[in-house]
PDB file of N, CA and C in Angstrom:
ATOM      1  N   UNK A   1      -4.145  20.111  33.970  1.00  0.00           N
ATOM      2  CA  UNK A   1      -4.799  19.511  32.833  1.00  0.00           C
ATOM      3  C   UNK A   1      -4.295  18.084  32.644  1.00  0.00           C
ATOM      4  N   UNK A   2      -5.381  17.016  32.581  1.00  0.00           N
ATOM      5  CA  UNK A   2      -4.926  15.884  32.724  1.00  0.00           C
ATOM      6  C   UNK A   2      -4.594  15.454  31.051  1.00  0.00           C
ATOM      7  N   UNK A   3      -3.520  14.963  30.409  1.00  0.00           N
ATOM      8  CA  UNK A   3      -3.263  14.435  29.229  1.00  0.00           C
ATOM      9  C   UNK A   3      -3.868  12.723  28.633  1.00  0.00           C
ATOM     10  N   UNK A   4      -4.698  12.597  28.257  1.00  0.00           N
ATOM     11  CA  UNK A   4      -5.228  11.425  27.383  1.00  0.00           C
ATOM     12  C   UNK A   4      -4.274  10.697  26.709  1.00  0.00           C
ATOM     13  N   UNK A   5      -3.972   9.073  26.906  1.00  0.00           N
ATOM     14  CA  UNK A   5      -3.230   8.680  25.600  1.00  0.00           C
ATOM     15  C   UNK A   5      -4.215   8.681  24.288  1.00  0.00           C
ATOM     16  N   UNK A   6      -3.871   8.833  23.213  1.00  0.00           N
ATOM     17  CA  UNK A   6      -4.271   8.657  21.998  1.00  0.00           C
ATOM     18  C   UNK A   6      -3.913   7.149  21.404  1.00  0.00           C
ATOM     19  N   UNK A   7      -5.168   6.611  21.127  1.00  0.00           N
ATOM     20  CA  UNK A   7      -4.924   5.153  20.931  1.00  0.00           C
ATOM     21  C   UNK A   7      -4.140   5.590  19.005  1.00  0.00           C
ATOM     22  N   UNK A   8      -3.484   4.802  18.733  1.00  0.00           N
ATOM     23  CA  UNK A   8      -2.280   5.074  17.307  1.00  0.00           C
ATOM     24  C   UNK A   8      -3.172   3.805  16.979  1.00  0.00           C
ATOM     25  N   UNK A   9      -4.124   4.507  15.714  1.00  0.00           N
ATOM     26  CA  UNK A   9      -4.121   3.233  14.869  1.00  0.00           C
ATOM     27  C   UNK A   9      -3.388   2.629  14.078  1.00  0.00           C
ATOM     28  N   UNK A  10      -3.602   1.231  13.452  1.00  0.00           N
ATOM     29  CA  UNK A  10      -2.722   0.620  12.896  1.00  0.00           C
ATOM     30  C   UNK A  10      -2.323   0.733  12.282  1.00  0.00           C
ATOM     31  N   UNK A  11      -1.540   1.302  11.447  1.00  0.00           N
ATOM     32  CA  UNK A  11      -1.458   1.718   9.476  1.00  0.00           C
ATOM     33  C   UNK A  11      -0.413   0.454   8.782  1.00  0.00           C
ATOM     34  N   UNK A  12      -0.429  -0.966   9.376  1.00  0.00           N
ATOM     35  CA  UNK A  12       0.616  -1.558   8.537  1.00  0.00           C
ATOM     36  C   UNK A  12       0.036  -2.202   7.547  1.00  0.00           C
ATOM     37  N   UNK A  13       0.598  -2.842   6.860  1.00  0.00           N
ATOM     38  CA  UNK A  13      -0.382  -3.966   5.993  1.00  0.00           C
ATOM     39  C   UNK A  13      -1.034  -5.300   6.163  1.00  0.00           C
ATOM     40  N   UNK A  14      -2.260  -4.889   5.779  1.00  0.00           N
ATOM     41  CA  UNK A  14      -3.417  -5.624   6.357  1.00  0.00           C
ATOM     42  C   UNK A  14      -4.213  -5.334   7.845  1.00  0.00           C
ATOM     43  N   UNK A  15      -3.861  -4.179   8.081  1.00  0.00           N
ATOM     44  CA  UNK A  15      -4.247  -3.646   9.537  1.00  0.00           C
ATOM     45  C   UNK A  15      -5.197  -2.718   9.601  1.00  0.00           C
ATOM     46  N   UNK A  16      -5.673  -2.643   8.666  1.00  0.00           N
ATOM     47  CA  UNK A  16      -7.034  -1.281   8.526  1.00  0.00           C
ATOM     48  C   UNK A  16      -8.037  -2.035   8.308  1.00  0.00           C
ATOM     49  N   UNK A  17      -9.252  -1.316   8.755  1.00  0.00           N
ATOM     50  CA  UNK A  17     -10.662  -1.592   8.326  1.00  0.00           C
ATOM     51  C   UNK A  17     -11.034  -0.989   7.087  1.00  0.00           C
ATOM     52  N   UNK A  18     -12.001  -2.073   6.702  1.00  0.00           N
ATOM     53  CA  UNK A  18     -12.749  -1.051   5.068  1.00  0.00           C
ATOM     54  C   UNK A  18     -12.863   0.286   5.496  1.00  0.00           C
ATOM     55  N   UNK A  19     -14.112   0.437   7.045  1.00  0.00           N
ATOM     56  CA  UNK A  19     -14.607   1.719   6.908  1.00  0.00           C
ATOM     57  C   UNK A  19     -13.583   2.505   7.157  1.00  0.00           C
ATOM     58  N   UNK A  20     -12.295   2.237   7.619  1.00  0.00           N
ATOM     59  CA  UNK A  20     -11.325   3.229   8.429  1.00  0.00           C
ATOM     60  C   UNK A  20     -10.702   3.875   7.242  1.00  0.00           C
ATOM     61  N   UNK A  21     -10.654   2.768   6.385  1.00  0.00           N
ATOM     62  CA  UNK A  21      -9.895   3.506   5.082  1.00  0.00           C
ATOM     63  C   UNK A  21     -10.674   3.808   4.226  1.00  0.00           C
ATOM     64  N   UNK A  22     -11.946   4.044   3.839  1.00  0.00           N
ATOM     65  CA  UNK A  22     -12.881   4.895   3.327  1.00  0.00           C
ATOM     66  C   UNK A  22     -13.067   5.839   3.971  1.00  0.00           C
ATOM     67  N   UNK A  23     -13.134   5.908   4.887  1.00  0.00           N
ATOM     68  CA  UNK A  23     -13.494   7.661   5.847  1.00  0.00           C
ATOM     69  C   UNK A  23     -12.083   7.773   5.348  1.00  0.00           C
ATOM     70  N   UNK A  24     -10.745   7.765   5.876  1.00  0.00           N
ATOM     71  CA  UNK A  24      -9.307   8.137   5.108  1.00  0.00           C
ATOM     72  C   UNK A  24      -9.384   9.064   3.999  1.00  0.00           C
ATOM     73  N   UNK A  25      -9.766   8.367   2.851  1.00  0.00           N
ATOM     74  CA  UNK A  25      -9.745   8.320   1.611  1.00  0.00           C
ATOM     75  C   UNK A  25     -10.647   9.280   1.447  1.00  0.00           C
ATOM     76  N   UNK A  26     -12.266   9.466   1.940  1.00  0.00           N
ATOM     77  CA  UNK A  26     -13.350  10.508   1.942  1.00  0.00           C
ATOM     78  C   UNK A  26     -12.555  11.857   2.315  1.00  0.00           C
ATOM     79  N   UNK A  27     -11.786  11.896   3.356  1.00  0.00           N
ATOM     80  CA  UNK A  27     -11.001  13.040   3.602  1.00  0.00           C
ATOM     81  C   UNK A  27      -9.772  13.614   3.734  1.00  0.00           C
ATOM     82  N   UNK A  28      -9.888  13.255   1.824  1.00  0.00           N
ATOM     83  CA  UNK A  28      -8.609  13.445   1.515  1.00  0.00           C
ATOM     84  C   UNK A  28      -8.980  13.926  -0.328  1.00  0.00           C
ATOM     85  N   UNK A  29      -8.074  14.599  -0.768  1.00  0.00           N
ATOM     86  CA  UNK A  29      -8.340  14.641  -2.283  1.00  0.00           C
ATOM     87  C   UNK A  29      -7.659  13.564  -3.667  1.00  0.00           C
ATOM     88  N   UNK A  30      -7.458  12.655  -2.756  1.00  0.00           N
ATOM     89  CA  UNK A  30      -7.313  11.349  -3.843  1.00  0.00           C
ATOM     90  C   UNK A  30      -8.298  10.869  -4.371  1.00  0.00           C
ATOM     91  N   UNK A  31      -8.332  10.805  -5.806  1.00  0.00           N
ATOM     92  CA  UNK A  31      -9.298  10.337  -6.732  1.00  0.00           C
ATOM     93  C   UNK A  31      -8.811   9.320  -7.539  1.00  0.00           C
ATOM     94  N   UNK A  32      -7.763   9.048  -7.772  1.00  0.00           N
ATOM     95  CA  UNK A  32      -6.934   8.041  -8.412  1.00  0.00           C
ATOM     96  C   UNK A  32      -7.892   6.851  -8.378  1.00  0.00           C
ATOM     97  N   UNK A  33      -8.691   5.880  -9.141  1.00  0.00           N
ATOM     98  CA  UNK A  33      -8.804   5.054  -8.386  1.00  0.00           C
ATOM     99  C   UNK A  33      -7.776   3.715  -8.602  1.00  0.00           C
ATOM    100  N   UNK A  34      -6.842   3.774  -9.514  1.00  0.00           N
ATOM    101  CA  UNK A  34      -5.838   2.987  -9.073  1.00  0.00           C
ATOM    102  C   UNK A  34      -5.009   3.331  -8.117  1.00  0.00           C
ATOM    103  N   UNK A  35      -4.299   4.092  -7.927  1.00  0.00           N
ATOM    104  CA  UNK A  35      -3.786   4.431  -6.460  1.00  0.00           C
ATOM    105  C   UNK A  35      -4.767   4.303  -5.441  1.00  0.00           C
ATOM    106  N   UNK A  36      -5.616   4.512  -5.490  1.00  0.00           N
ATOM    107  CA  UNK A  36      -7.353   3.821  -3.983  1.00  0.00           C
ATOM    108  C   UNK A  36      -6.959   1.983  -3.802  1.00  0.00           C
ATOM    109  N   UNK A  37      -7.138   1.839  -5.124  1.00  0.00           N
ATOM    110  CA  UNK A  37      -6.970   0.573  -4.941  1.00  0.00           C
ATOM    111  C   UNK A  37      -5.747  -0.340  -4.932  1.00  0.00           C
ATOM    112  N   UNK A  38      -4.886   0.237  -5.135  1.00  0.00           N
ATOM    113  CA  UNK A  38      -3.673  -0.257  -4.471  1.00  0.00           C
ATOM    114  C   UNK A  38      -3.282  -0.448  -3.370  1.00  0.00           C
ATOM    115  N   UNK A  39      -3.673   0.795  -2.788  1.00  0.00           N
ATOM    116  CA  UNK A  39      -3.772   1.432  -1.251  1.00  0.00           C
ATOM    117  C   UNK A  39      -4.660   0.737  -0.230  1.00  0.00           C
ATOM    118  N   UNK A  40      -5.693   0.278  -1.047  1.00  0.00           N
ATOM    119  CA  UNK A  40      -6.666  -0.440  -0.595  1.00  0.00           C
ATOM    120  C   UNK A  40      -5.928  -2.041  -0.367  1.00  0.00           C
ATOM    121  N   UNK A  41      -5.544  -2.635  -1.518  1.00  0.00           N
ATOM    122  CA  UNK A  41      -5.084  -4.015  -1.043  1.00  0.00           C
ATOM    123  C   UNK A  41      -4.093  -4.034   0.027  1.00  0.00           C
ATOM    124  N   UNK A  42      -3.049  -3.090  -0.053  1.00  0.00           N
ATOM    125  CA  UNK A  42      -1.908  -2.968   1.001  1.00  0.00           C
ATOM    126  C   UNK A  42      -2.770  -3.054   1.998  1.00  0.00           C
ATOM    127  N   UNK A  43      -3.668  -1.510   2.461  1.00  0.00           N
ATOM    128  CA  UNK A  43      -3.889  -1.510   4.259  1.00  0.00           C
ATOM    129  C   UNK A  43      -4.951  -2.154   4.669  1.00  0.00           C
ATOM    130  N   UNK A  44      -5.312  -3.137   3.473  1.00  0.00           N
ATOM    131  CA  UNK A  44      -7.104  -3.459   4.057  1.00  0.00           C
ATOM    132  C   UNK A  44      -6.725  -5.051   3.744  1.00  0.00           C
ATOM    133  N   UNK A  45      -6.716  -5.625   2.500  1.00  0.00           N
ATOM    134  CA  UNK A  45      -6.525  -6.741   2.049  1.00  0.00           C
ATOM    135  C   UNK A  45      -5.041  -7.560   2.781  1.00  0.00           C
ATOM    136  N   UNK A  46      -4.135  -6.983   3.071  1.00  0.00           N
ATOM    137  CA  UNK A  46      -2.811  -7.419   3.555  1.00  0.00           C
ATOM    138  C   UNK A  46      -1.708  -7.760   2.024  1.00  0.00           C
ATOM    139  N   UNK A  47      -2.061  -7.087   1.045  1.00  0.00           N
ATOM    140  CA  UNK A  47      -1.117  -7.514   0.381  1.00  0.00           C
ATOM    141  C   UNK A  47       0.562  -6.999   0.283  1.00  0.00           C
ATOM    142  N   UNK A  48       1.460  -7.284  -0.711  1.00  0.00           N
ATOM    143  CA  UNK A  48       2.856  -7.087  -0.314  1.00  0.00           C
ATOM    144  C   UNK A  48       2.413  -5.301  -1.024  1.00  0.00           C
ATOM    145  N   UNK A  49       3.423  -4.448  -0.599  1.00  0.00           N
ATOM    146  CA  UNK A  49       3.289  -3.604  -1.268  1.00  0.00           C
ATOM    147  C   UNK A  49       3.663  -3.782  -3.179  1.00  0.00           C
ATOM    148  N   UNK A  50       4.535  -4.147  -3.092  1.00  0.00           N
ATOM    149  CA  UNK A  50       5.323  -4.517  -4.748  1.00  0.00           C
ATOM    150  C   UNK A  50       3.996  -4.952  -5.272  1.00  0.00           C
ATOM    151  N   UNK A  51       3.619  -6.339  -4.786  1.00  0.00           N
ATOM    152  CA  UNK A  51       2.111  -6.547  -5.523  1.00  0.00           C
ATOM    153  C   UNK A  51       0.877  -5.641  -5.528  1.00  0.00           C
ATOM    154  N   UNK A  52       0.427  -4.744  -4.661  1.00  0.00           N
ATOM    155  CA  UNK A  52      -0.307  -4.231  -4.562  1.00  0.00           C
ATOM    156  C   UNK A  52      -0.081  -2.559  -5.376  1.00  0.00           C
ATOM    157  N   UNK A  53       1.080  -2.516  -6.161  1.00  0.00           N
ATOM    158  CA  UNK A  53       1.313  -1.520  -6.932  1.00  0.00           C
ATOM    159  C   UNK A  53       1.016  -1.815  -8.417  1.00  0.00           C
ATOM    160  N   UNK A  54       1.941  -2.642  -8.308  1.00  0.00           N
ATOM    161  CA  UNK A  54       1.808  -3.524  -9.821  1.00  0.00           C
ATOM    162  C   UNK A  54       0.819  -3.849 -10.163  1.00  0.00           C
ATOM    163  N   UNK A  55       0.217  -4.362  -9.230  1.00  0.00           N
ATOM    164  CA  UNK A  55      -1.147  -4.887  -9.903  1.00  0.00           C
ATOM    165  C   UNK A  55      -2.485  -3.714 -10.390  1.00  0.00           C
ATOM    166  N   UNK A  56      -2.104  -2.652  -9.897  1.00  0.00           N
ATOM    167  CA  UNK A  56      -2.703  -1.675 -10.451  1.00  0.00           C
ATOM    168  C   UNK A  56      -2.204  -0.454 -10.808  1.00  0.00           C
ATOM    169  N   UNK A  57      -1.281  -1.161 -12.078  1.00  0.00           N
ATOM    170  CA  UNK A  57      -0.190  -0.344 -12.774  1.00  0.00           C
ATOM    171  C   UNK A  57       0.107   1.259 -12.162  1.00  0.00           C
ATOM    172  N   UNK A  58       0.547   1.073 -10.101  1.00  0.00           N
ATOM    173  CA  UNK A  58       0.696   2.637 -10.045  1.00  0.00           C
ATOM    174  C   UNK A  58       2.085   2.454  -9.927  1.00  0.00           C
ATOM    175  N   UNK A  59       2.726   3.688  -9.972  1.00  0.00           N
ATOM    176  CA  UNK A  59       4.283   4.020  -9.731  1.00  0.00           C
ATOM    177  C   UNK A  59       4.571   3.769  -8.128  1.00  0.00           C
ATOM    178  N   UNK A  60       5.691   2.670  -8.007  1.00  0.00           N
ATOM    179  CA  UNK A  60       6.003   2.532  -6.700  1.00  0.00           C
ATOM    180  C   UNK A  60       6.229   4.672  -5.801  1.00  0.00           C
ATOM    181  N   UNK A  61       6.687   5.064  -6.149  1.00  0.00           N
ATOM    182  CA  UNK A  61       6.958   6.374  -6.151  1.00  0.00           C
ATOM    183  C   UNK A  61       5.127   6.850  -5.108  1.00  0.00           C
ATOM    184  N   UNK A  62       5.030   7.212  -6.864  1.00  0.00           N
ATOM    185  CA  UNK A  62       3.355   7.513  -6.081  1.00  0.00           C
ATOM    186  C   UNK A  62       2.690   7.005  -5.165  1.00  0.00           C
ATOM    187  N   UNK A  63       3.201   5.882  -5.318  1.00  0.00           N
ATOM    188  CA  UNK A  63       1.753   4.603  -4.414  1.00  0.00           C
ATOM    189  C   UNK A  63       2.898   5.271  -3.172  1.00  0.00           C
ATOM    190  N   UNK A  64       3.588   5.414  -2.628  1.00  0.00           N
ATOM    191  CA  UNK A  64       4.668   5.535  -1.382  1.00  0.00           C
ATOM    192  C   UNK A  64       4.323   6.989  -1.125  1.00  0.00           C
ATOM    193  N   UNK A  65       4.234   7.893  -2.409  1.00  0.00           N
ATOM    194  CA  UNK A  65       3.402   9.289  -1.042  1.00  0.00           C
ATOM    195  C   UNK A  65       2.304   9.696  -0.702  1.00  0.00           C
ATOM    196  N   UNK A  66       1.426   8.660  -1.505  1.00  0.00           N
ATOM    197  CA  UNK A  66      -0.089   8.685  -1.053  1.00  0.00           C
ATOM    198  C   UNK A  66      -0.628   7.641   0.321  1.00  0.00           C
ATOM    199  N   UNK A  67       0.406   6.951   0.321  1.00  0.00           N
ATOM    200  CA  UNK A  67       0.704   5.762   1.631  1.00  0.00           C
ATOM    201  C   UNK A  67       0.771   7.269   2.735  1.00  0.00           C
ATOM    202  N   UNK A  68       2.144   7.295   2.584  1.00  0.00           N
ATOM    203  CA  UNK A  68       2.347   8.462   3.371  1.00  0.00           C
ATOM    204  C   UNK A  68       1.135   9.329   3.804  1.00  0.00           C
ATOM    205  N   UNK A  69       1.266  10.285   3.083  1.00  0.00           N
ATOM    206  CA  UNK A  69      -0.015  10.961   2.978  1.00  0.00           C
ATOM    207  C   UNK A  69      -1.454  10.475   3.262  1.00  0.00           C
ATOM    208  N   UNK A  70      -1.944   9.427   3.109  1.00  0.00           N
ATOM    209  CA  UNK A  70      -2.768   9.135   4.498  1.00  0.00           C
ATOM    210  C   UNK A  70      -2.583   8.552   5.791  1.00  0.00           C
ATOM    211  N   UNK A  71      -1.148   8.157   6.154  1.00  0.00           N
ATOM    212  CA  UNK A  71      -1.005   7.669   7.509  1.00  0.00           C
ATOM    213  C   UNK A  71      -0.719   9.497   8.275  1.00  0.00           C
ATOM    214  N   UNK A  72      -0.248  10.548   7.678  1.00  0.00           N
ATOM    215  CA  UNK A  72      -0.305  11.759   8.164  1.00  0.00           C
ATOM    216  C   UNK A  72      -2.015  12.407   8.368  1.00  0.00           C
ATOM    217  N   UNK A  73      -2.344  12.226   7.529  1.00  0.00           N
ATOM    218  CA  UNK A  73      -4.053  12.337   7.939  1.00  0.00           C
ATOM    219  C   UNK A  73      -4.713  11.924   8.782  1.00  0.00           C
ATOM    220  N   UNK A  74      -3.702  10.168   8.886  1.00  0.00           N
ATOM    221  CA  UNK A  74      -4.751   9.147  10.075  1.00  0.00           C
ATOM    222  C   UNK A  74      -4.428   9.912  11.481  1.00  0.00           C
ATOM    223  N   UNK A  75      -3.339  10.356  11.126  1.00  0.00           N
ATOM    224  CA  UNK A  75      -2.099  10.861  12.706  1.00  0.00           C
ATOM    225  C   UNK A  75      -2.791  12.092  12.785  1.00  0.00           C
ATOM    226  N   UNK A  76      -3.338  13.142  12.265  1.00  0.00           N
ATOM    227  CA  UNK A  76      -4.329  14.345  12.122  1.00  0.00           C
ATOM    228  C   UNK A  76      -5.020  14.046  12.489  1.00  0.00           C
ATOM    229  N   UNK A  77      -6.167  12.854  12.552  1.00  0.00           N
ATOM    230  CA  UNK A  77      -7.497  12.709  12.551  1.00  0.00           C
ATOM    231  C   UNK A  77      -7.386  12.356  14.294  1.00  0.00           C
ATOM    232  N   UNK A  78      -6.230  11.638  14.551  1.00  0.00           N
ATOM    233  CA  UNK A  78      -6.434  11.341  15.864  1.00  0.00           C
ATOM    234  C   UNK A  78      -6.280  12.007  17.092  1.00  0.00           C
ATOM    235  N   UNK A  79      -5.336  12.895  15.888  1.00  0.00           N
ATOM    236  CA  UNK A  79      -4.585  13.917  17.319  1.00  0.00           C
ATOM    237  C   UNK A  79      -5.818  15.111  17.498  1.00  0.00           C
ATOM    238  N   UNK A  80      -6.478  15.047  16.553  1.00  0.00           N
ATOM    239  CA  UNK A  80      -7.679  16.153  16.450  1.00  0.00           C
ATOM    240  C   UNK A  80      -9.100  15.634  17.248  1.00  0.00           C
ATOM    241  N   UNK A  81      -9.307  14.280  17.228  1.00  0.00           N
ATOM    242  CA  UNK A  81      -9.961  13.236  17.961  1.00  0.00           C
ATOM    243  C   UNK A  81     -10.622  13.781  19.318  1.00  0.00           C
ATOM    244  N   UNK A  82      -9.453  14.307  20.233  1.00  0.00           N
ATOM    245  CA  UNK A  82      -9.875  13.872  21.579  1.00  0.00           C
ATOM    246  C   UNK A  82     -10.381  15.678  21.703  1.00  0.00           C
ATOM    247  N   UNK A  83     -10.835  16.340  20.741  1.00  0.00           N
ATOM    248  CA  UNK A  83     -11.200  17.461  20.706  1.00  0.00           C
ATOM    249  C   UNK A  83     -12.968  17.316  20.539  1.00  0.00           C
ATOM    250  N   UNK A  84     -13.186  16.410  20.308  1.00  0.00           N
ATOM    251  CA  UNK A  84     -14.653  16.267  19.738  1.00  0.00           C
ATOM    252  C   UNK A  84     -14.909  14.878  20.580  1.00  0.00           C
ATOM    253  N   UNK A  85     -14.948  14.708  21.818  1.00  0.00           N
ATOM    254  CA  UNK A  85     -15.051  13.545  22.536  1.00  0.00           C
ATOM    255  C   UNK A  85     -15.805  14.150  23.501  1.00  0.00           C
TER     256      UNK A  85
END
């Protein structure tokens, strides 16, 4: 059985696409939409994280396991990927 690399998308800041992080976000049960949009300036917009919390009064805390919690999804989605190819 021959093994595929799995291309690792980007998850740093400013390294996501709109649509990449809307499909994300679609499959997932975050509704927050300040935590969306925090999340949103970090992986889409490039902002600092500190600013991109603050500015939409979320808890550094929270905003850090919903970060989490979709780069484990992105890492799900990919590793699940080469199943539907």
């Amino acid at each position: 059985m021959q093994t595929e690399d799995v291309k690792t998308s980007r998850f740093g800041r400013g390294e996501m696409s709109d649509s990449h992080f809307n499909d994300l976000v679609d499959a997932t049960k975050l509704k927050s939409m300040p935590v969306i949009s925090a999340l949103y300036e970090y992986l889409v917009n490039g902002h600092r994280k500190i600013d991109s919390y603050r500015k939409h009064k979320v808890d550094m805390s929270l905003f850090s396991r919903r970060l989490a919690s979709l780069k484990k999804m992105s890492e799900t989605a990919e590793t699940l990927a080469k199943y539907y190819r």
